[in-house]
Protein backbone atom coordinates (compact mmCIF):
# COMPACT_ATOMS: atom_id res chain seq x y z
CA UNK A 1 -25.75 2.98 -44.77
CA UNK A 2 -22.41 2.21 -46.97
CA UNK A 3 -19.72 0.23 -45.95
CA UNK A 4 -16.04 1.43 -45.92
CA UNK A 5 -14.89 5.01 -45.03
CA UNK A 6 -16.22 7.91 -47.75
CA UNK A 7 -13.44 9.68 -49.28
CA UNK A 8 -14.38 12.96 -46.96
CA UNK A 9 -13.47 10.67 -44.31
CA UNK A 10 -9.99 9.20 -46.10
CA UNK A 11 -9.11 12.84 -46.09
CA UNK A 12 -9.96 13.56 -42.24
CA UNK A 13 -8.04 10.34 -41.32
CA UNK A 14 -4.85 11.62 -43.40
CA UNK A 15 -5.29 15.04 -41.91
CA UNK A 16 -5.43 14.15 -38.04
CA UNK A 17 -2.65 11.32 -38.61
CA UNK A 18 -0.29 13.85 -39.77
CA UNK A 19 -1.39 16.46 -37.50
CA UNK A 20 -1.42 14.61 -34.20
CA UNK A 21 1.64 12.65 -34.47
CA UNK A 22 2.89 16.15 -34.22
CA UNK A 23 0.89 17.30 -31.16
CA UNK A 24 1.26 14.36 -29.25
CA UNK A 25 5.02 12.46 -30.06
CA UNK A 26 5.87 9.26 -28.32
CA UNK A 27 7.36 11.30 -26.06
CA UNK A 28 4.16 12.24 -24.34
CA UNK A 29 2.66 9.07 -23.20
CA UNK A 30 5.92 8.24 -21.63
CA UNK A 31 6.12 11.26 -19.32
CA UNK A 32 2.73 10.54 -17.90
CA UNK A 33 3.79 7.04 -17.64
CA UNK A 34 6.65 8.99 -15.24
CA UNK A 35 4.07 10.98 -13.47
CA UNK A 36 4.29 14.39 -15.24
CA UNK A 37 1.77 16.56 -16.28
CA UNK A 38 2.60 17.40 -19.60
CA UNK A 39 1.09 20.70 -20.92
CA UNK A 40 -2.80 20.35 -22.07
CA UNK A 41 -2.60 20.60 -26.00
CA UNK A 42 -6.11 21.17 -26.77
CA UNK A 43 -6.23 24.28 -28.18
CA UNK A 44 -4.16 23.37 -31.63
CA UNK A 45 -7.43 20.72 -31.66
CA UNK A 46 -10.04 23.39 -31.11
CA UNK A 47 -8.54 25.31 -34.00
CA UNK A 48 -9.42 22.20 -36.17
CA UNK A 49 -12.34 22.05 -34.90
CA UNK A 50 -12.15 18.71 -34.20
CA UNK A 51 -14.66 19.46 -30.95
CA UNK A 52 -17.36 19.90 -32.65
CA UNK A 53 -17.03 16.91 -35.38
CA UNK A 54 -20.75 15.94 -35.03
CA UNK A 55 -22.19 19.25 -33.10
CA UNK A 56 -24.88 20.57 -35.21
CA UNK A 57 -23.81 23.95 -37.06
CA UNK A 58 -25.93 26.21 -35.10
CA UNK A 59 -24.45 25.17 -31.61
CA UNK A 60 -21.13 25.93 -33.18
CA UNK A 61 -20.23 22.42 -34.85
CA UNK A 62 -19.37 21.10 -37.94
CA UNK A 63 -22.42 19.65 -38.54
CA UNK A 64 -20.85 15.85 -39.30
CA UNK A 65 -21.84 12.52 -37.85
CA UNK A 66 -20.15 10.39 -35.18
CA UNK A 67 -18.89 8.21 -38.03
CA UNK A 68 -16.64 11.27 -38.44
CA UNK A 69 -15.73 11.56 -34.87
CA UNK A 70 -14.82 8.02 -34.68
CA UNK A 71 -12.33 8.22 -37.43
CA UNK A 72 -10.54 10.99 -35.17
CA UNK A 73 -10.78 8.81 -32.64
CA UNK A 74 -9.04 5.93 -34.08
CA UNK A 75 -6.26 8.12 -34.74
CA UNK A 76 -6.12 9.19 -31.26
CA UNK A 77 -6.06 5.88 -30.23
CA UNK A 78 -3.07 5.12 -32.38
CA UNK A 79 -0.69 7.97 -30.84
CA UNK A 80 -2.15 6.72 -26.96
CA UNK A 81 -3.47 10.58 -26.70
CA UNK A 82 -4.94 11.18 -22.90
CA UNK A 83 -8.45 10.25 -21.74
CA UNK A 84 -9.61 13.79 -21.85
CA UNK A 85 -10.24 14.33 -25.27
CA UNK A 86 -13.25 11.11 -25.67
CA UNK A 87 -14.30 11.85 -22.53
CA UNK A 88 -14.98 15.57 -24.01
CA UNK A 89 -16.35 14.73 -27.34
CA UNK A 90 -18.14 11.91 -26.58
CA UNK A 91 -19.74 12.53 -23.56
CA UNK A 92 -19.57 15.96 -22.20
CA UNK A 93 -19.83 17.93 -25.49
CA UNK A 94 -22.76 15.76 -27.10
CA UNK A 95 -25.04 16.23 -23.46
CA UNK A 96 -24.38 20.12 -23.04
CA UNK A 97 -25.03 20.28 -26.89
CA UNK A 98 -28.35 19.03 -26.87
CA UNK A 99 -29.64 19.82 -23.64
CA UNK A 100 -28.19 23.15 -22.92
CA UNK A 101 -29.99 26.67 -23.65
CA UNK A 102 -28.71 29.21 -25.88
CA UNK A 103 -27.33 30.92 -22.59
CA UNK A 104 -25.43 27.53 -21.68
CA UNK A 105 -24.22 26.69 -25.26
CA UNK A 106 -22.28 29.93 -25.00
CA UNK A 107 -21.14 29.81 -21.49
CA UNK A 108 -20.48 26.18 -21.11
CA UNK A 109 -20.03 24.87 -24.70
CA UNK A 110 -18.48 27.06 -26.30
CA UNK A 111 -15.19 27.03 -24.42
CA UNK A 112 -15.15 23.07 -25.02
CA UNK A 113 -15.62 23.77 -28.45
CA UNK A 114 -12.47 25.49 -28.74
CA UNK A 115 -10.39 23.29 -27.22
CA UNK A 116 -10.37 25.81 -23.91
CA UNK A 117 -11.48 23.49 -21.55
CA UNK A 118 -11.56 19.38 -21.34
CA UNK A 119 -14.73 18.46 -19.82
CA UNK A 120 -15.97 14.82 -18.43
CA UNK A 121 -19.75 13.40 -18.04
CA UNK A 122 -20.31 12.20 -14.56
CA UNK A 123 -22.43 9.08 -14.81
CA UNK A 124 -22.18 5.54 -14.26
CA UNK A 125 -22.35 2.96 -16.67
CA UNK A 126 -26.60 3.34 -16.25
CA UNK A 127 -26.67 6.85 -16.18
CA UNK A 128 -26.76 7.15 -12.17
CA UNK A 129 -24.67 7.60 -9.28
CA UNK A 130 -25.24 10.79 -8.11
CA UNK A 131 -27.84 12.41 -5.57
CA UNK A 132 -29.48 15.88 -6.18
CA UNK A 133 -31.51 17.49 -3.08
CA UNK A 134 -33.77 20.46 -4.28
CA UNK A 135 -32.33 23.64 -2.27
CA UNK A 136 -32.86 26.92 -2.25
CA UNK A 137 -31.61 28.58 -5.62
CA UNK A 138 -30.80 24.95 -6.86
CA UNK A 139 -29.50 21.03 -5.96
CA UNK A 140 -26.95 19.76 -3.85
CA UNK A 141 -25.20 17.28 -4.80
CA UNK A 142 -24.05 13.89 -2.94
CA UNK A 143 -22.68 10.67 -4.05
CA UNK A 144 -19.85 9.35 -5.88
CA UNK A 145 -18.64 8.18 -9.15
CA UNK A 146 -15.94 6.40 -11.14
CA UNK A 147 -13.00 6.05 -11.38
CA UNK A 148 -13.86 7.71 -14.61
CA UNK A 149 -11.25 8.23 -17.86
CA UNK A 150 -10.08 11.89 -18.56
CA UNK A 151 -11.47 13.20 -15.15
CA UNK A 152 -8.00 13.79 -13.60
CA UNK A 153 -7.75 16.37 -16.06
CA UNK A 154 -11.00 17.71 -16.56
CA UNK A 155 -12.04 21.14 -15.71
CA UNK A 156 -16.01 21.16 -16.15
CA UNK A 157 -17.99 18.27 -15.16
CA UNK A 158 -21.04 17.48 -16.72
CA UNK A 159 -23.07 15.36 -13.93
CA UNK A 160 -25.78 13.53 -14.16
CA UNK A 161 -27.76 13.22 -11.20
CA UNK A 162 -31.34 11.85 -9.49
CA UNK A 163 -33.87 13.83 -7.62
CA UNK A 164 -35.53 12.10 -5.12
CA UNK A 165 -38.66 11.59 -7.16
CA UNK A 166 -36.53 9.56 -9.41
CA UNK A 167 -36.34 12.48 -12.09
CA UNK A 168 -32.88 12.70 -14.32
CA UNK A 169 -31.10 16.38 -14.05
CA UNK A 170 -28.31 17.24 -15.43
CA UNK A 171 -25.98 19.98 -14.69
CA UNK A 172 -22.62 21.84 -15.17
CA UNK A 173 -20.22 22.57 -12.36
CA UNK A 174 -16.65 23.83 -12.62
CA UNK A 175 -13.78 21.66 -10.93
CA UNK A 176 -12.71 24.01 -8.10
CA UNK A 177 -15.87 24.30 -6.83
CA UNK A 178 -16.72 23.48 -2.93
CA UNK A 179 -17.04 20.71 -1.93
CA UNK A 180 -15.94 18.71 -5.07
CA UNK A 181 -13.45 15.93 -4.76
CA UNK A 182 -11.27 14.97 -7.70
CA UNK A 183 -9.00 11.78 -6.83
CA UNK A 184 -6.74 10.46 -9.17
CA UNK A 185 -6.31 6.77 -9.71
CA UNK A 186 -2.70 5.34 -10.71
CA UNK A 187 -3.77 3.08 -13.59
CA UNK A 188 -1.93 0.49 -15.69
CA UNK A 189 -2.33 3.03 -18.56
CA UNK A 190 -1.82 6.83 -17.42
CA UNK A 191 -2.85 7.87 -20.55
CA UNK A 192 -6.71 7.25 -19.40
CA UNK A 193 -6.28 10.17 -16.39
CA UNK A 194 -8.70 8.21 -14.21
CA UNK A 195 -10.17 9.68 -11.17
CA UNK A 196 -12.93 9.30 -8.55
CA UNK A 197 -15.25 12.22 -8.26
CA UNK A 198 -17.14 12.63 -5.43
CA UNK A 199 -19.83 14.92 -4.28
CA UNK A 200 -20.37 16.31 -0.45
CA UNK A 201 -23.43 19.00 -0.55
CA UNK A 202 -21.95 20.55 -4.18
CA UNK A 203 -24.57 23.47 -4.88
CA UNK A 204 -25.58 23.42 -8.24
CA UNK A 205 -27.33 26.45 -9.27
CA UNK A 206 -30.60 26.78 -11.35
CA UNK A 207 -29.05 28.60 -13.97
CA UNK A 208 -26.34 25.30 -14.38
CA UNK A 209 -29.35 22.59 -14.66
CA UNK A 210 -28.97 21.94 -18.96
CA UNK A 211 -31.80 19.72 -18.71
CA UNK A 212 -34.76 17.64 -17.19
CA UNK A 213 -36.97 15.87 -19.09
CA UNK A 214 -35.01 14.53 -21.70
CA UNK A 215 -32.33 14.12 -19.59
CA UNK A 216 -32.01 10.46 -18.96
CA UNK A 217 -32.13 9.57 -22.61
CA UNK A 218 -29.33 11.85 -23.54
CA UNK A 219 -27.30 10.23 -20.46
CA UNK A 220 -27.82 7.24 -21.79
CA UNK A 221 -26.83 7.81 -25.23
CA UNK A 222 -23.77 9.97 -24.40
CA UNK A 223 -22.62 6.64 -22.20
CA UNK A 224 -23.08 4.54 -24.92
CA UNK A 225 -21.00 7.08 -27.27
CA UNK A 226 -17.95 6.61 -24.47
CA UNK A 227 -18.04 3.11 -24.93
CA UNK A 228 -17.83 3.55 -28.76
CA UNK A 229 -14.99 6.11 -28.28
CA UNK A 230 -12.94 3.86 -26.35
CA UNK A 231 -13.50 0.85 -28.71
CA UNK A 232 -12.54 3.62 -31.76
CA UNK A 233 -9.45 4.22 -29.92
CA UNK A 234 -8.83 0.64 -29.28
CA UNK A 235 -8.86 -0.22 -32.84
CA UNK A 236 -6.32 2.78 -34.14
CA UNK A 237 -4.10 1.40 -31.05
CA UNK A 238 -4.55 -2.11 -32.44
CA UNK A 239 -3.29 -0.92 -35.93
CA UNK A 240 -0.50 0.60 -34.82
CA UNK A 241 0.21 -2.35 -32.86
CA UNK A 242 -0.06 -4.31 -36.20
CA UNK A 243 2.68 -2.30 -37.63
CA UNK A 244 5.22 -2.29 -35.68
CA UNK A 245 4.50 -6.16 -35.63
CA UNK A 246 4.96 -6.38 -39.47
CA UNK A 247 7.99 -3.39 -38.91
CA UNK A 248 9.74 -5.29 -36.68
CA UNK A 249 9.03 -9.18 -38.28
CA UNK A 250 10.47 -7.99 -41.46
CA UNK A 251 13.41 -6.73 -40.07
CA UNK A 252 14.08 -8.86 -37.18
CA UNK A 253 16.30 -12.09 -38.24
CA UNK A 254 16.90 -15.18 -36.75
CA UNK A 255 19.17 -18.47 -38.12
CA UNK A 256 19.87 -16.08 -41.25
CA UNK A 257 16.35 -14.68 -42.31
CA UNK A 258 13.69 -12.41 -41.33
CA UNK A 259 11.28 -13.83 -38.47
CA UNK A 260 8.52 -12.92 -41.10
CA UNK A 261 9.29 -15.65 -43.13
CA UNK A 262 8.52 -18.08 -40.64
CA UNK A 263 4.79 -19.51 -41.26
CA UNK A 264 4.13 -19.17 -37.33
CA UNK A 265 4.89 -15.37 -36.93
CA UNK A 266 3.17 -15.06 -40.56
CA UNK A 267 -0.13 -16.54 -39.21
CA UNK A 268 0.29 -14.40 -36.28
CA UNK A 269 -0.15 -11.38 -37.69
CA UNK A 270 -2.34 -12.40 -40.38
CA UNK A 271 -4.27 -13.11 -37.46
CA UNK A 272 -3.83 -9.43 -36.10
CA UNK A 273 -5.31 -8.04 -38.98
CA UNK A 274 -8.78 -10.27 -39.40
CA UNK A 275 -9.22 -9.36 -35.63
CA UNK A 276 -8.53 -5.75 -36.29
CA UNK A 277 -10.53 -5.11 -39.27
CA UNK A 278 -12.76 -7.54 -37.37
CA UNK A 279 -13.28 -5.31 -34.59
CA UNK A 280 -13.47 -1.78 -36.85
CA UNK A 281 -16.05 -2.71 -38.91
CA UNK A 282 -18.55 -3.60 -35.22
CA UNK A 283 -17.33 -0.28 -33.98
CA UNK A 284 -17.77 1.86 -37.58
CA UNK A 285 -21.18 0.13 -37.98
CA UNK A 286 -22.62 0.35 -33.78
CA UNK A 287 -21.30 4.67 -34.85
CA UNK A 288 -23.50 4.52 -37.63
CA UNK A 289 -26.75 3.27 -35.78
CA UNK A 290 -25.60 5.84 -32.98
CA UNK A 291 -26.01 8.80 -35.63
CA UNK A 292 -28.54 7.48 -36.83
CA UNK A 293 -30.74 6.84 -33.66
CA UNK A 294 -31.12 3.00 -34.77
CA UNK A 295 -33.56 1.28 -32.19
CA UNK A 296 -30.70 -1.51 -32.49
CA UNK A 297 -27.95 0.67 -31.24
CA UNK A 298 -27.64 -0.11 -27.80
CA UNK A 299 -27.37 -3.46 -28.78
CA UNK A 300 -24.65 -2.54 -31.59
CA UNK A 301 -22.97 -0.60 -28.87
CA UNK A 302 -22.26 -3.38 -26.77
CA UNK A 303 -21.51 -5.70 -29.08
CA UNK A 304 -18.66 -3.40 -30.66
CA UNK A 305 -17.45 -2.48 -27.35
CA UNK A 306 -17.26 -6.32 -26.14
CA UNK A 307 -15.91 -7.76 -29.29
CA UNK A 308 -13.43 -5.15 -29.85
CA UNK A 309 -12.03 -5.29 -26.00
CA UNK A 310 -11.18 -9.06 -26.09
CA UNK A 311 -10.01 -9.16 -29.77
CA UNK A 312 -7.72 -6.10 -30.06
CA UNK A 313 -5.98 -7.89 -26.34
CA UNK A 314 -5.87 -10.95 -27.82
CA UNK A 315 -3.98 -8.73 -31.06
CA UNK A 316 -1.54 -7.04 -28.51
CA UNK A 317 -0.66 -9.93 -26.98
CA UNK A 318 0.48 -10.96 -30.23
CA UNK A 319 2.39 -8.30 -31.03
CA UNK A 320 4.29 -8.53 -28.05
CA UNK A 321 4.99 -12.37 -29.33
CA UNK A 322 6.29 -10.98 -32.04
CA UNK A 323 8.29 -8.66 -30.79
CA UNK A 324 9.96 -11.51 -28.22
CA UNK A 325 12.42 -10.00 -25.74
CA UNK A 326 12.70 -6.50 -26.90
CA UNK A 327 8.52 -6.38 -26.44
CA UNK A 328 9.26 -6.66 -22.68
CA UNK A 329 11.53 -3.75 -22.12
CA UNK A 330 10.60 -0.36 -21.03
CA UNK A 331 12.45 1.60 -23.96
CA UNK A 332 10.20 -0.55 -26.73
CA UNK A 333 6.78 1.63 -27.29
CA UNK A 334 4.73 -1.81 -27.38
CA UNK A 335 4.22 -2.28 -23.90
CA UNK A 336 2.71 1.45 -23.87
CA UNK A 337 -0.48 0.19 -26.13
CA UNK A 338 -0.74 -3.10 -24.39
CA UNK A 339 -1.38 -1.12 -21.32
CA UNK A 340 -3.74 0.43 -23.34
CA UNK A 341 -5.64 -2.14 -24.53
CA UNK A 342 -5.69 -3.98 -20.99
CA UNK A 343 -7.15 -0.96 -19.59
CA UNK A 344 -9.64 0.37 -21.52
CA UNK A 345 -11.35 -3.43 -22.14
CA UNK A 346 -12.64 -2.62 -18.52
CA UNK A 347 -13.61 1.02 -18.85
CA UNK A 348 -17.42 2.12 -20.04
CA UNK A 349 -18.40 -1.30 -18.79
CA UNK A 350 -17.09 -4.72 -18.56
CA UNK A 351 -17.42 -7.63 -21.38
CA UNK A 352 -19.32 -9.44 -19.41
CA UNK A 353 -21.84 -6.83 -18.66
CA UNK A 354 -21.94 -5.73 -22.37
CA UNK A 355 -22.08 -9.49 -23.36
CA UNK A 356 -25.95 -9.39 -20.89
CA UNK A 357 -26.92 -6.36 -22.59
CA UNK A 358 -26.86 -8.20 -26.42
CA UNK A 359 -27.87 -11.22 -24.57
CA UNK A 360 -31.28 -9.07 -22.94
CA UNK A 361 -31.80 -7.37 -26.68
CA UNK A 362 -32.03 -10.46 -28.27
CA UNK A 363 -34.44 -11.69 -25.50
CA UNK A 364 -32.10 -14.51 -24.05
């Protein structure tokens, strides 16, 4: 494995900058922040194919790796687009892709694919929380999960659920269906669409179980992946963060110069930028041992994820330093990725509990 992005993946990264400060203006972030629902914007994705980034060619993918995915991600991250879209790629899409039958791909993937439908896996951090009861024609499902990011909006839920003999299933259920709760959760950042789902007796037919015996690895993979994604999205939040630091230091003046000039504010954000490079290079290299099934990953996984939480809130704390009296008002953009930041360090687990996980792999 190289270090540093390829140029295939300079070219993405120029591509979905341009493109998605278009499809998702400050603007956007701000309305949810209001409690609108601003109009799903999927589709001019799906036409990129931006979907299917690391789906395998013959499901309908691109055929990439999650490398490539992540660099979308970061860009996501720095225009604070909704929940929905990670919780799609990197968990929904990735389980249906390799556990569903040709059947499935087409009824159930293919629509995520095209940016039709925004999907969300429904597991807990260890790949549980759900009950499945054998039935006639199928399960029924009990329990509940979350809050989970991107399930307020998500139309297809990918669950993952335990029979009573202990045995993984996993299966597809549409959002209106009986018996299927969806609650939202007012966040500090509305941008990550949480919601509680919660199962009373949800039938889940034969024909919508994508998978058995493989089923708990994949789970457990395609959790790992969120916490990867959100981390990815951190770090293109973090950089944008970083800019408008330098943006506004440069520009900013106080007894007759730019703030900039001032050793303190330059160590600041010198400071930004070790602990954002800091953080992308954990996150680009736990991706890499993801795509490449590394028997280190899990470990990389939590290590990127815990190291990039604290250090890209440490940077936005900074750059709301920086920023001084202006940072604190509502018509400033910065307090829209500190929000950010602070919420998504405690989504796909908690430092602490990713912290124990390195801790266990290294056998202290």
């Amino acid at each position: 494995m190289g270090w540093g992005p390829t140029e295939e993946q300079e070219v993405l990264r120029r591509t979905a900058r341009k493109k998605l400060e278009a499809v998702f203006p400050q603007t956007y972030p701000r309305e949810l922040l209001d409690g609108a629902e601003p109009e799903p914007r999927w589709a001019e994705l799906g036409q990129l194919g931006w979907f299917g980034i690391d789906v395998p060619e013959d499901k309908g993918g691109a055929g990439l790796s999650f490398v490539d995915q992540v660099v979308v991600l970061e860009e996501l991250g720095r225009v604070l687009a909704p929940a929905a879209y990670a919780a799609t790629v990197a968990g929904a899409i990735p389980v249906l892709a390799e556990l569903g039958s040709p059947s499935q791909l087409e009824g159930w993937l293919a629509p995520l694919l095209a940016g039709e439908r925004s999907a969300v896996l429904v597991a807990g951090p260890d790949g549980t929380g759900v009950r499945a009861e054998p039935g006639p024609g199928g399960f029924r499902l009990t329990g509940k999960v979350g809050p989970l990011p991107g399930a307020a909006a998500a139309e297809v839920l990918v669950v993952s659920a335990q029979t009573p003999r202990g045995e993984t299933i996993v299966g597809c259920v549409l959002r209106a269906i009986e018996g299927l709760g969806v609650k939202p959760v007012r966040g500090l950042d509305p941008t990550a669409q949480l919601a509680r789902v919660e199962f009373h007796s949800v039938k889940l037919a034969d024909e919508d179980v994508i998978g058995r015996a493989a089923a708990a690895r994949t789970v457990a993979d395609a959790v790992d992946r969120l916490a990867i994604a959100s981390a990815a999205e951190l770090c293109g939040a973090g950089e944008r963060m970083l800019e408008m630091a330098v943006d506004y230091a440069k520009t900013r003046e106080q007894f007759g110069r730019p703030i900039g000039s001032f050793q303190a504010i330059k160590h600041m954000c010198a400071d930004m930028m070790v602990r954002l490079e800091a953080s992308r290079a954990t996150v680009e290299h736990a991706a890499a041992s993801l795509a490449e099934g590394r028997p280190d990953a899990p470990a990389s996984v939590s290590g990127a994820k815990a190291f990039a939480a604290e250090n890209i809130g440490l940077l936005a704390e900074d750059a709301l330093q920086v920023h001084g009296g202006i940072g604190f008002t509502w018509e400033h953009p910065v307090h829209l990725y500190v929000r950010r930041a602070a919420s998504v360090a405690r989504l796909h687990g908690s430092g602490d509990a990713h912290r124990e996980r390195v801790a266990a792999a290294a056998g202290l």
